[in-house]
N, C-alpha and C. Protein backbone atom coordinates (compact mmCIF):
# COMPACT_ATOMS: atom_id res chain seq x y z
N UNK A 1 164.67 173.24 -57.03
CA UNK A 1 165.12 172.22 -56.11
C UNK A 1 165.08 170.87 -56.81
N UNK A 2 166.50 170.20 -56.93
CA UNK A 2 166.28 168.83 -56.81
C UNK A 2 165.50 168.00 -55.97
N UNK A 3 165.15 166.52 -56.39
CA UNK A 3 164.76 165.25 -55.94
C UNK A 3 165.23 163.98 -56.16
N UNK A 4 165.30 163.42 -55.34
CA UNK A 4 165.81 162.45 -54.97
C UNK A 4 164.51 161.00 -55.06
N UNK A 5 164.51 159.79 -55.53
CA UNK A 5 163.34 159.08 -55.25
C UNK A 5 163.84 157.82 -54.45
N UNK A 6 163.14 157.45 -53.41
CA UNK A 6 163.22 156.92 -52.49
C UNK A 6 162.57 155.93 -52.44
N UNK A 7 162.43 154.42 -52.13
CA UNK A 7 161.67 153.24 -52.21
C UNK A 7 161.40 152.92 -50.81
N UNK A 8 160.26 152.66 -51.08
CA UNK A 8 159.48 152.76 -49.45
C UNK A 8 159.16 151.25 -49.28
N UNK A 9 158.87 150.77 -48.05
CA UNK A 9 157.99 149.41 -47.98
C UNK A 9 156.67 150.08 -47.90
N UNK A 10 155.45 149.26 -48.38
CA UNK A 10 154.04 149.89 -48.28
C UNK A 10 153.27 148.24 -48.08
N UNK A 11 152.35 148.98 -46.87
CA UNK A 11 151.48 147.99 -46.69
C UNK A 11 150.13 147.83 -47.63
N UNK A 12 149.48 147.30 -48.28
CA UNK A 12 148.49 147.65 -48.88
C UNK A 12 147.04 146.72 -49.40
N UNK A 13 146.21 147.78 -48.98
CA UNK A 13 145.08 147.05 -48.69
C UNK A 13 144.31 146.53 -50.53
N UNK A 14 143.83 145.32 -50.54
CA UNK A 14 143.10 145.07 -51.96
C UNK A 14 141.52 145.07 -51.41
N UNK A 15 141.22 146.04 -52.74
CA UNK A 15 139.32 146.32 -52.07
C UNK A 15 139.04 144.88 -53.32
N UNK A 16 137.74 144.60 -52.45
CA UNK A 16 137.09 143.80 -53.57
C UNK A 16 136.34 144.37 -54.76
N UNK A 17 135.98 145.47 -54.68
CA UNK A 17 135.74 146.27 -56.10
C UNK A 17 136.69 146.51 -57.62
N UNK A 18 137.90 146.55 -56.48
CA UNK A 18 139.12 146.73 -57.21
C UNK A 18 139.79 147.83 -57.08
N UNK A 19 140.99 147.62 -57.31
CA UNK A 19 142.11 148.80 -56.56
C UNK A 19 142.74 148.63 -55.67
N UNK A 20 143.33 149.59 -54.87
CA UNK A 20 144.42 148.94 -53.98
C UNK A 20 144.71 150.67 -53.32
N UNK A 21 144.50 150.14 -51.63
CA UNK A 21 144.72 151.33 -50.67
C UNK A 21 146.04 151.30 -49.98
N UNK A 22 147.28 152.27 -50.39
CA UNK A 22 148.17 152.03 -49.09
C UNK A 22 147.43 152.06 -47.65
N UNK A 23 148.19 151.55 -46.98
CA UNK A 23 147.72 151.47 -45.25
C UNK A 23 148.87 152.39 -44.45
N UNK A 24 150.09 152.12 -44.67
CA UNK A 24 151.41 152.41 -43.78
C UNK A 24 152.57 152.76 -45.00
N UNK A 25 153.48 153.22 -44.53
CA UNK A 25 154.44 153.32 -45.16
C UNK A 25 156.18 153.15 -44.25
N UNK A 26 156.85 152.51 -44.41
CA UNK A 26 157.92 152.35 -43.49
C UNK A 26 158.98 152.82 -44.12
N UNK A 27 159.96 153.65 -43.48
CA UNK A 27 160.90 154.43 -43.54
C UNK A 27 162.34 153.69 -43.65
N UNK A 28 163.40 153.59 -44.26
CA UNK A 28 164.82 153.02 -44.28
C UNK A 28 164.91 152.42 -42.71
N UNK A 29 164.78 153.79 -42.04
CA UNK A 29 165.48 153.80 -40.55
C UNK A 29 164.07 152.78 -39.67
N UNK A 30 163.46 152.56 -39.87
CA UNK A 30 162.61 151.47 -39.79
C UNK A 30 161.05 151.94 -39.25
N UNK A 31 161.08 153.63 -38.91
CA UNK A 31 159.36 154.39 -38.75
C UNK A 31 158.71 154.07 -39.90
N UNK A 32 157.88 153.99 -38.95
CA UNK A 32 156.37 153.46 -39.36
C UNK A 32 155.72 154.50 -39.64
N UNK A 33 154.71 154.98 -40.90
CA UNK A 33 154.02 156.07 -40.53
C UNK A 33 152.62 155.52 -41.20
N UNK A 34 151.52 155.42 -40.51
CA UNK A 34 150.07 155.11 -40.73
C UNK A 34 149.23 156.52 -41.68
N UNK A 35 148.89 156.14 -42.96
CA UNK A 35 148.27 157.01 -44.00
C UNK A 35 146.37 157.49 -43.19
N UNK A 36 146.95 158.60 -42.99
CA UNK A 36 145.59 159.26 -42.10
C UNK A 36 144.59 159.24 -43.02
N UNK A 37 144.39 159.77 -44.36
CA UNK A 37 143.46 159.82 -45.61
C UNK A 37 143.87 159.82 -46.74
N UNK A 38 143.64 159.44 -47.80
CA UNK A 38 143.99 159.33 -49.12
C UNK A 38 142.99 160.76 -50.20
N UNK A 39 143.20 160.93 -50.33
CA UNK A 39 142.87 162.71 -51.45
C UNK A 39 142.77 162.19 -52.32
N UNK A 40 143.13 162.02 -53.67
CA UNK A 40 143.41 161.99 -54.83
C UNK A 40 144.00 160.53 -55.43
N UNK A 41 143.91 160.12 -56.22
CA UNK A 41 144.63 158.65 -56.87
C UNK A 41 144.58 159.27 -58.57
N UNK A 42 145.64 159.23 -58.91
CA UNK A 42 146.00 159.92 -60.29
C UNK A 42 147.26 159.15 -60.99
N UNK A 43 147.15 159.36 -62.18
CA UNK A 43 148.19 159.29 -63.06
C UNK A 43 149.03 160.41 -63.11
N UNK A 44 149.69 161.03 -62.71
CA UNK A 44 150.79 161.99 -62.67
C UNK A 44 152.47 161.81 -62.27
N UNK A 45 152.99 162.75 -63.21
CA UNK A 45 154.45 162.97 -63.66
C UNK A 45 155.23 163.46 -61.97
N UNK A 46 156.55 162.71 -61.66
CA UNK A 46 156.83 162.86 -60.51
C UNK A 46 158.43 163.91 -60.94
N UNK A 47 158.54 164.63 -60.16
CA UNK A 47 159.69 165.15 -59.99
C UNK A 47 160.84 164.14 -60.11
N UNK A 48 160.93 163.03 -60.37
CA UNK A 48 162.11 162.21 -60.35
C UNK A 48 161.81 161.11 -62.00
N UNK A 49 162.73 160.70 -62.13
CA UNK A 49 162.94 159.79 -63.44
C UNK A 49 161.76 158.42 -63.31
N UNK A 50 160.57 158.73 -63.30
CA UNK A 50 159.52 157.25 -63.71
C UNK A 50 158.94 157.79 -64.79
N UNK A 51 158.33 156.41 -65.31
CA UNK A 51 157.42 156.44 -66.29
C UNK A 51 156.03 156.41 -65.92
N UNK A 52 155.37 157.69 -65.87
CA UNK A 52 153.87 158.05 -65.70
C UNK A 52 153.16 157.47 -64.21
N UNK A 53 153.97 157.04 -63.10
CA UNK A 53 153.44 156.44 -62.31
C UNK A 53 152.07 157.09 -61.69
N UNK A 54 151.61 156.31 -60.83
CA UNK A 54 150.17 156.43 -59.85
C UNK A 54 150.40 157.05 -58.68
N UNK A 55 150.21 158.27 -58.72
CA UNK A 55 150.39 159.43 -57.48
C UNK A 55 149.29 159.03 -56.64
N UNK A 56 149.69 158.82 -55.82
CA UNK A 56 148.27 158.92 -54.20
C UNK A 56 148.94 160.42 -53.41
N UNK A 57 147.96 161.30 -53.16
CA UNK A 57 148.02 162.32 -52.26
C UNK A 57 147.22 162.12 -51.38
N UNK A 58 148.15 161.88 -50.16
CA UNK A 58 147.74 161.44 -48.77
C UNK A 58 147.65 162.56 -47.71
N UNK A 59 147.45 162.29 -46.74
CA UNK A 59 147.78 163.04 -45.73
C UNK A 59 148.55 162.22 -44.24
N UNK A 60 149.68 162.36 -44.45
CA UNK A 60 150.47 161.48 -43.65
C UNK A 60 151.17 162.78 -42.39
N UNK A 61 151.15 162.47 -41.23
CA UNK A 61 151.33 163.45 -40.16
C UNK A 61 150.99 165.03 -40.16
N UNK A 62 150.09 164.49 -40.70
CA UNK A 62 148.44 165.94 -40.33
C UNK A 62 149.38 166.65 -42.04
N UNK A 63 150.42 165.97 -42.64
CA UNK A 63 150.52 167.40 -43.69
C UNK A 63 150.69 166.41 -45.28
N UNK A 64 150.16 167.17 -46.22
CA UNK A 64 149.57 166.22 -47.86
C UNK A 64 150.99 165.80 -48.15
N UNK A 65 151.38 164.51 -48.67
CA UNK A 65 152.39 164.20 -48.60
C UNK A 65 152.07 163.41 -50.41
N UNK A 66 152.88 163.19 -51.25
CA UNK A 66 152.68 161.95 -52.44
C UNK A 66 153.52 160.85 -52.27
N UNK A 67 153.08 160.19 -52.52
CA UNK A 67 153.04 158.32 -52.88
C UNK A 67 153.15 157.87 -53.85
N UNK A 68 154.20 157.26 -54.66
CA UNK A 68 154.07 156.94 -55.53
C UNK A 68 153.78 155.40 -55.95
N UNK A 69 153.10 154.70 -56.77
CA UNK A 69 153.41 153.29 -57.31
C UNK A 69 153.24 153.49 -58.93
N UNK A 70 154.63 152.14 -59.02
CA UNK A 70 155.40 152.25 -60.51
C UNK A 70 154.92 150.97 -60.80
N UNK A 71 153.98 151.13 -61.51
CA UNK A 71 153.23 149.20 -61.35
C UNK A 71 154.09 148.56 -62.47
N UNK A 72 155.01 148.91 -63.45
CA UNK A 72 155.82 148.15 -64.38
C UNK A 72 156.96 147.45 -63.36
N UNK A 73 157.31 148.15 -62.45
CA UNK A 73 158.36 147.69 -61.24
C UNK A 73 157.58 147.15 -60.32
N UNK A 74 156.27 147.02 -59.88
CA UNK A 74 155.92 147.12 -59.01
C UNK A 74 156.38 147.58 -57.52
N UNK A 75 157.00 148.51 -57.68
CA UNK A 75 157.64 149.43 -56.67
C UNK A 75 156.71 150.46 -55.91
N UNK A 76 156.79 151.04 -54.98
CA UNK A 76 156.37 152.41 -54.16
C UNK A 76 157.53 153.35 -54.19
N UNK A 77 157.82 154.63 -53.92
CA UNK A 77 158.57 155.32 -53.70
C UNK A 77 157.99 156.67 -53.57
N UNK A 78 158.83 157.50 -52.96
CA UNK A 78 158.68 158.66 -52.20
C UNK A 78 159.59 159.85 -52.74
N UNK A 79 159.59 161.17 -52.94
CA UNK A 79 160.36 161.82 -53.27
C UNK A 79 161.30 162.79 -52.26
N UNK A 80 161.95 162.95 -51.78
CA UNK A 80 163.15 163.75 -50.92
C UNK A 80 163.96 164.67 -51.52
N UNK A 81 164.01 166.16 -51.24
CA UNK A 81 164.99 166.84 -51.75
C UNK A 81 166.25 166.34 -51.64
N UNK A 82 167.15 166.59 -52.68
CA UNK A 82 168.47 166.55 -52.59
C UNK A 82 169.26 167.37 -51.74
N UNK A 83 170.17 167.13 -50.86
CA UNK A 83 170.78 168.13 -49.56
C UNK A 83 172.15 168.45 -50.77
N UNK A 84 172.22 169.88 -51.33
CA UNK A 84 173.42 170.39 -52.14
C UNK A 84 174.23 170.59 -50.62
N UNK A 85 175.41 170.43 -50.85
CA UNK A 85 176.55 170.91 -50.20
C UNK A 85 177.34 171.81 -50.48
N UNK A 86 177.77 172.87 -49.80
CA UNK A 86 177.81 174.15 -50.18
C UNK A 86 179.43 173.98 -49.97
């Protein structure tokens, strides 16, 4: 299966220790979706064309979802299958 990468708006929290928590994530069509828990914060390779970005594995509507931030862009983005047309 293809992917598609998608740029999200992200709300995000700065700890004073250091680092940085998404809070929300907002959708094109303008949903809102609030990040229930955060799992994992990693350096890992995304199914789509970045360079080494910062995977967060969340749990966004009860199911593990990834997050990406591209801190050379300072971007977020999301990955979506590609819909082939038959």
């Amino acid at each position: 299966m293809d992917y598609q990468k998608v740029h999200v708006e992200v709300e995000v929290k700065f700890l004073k220790e250091g680092g940085m928590r998404p809070v929300w994530i907002k959708w094109e069509d303008g949903r809102k979706f609030f990040i229930e828990q955060i799992k994992y914060i990693e350096r890992a390779s995304a199914r789509t064309g970045s360079v080494l970005p910062v995977r967060y594995t969340l749990m966004l509507g009860g199911r593990e979802k990834f997050l990406y931030y591209e801190p050379e862009d300072m971007r977020w983005f999301v990955e979506t299958p590609i819909q082939k047309v038959r």
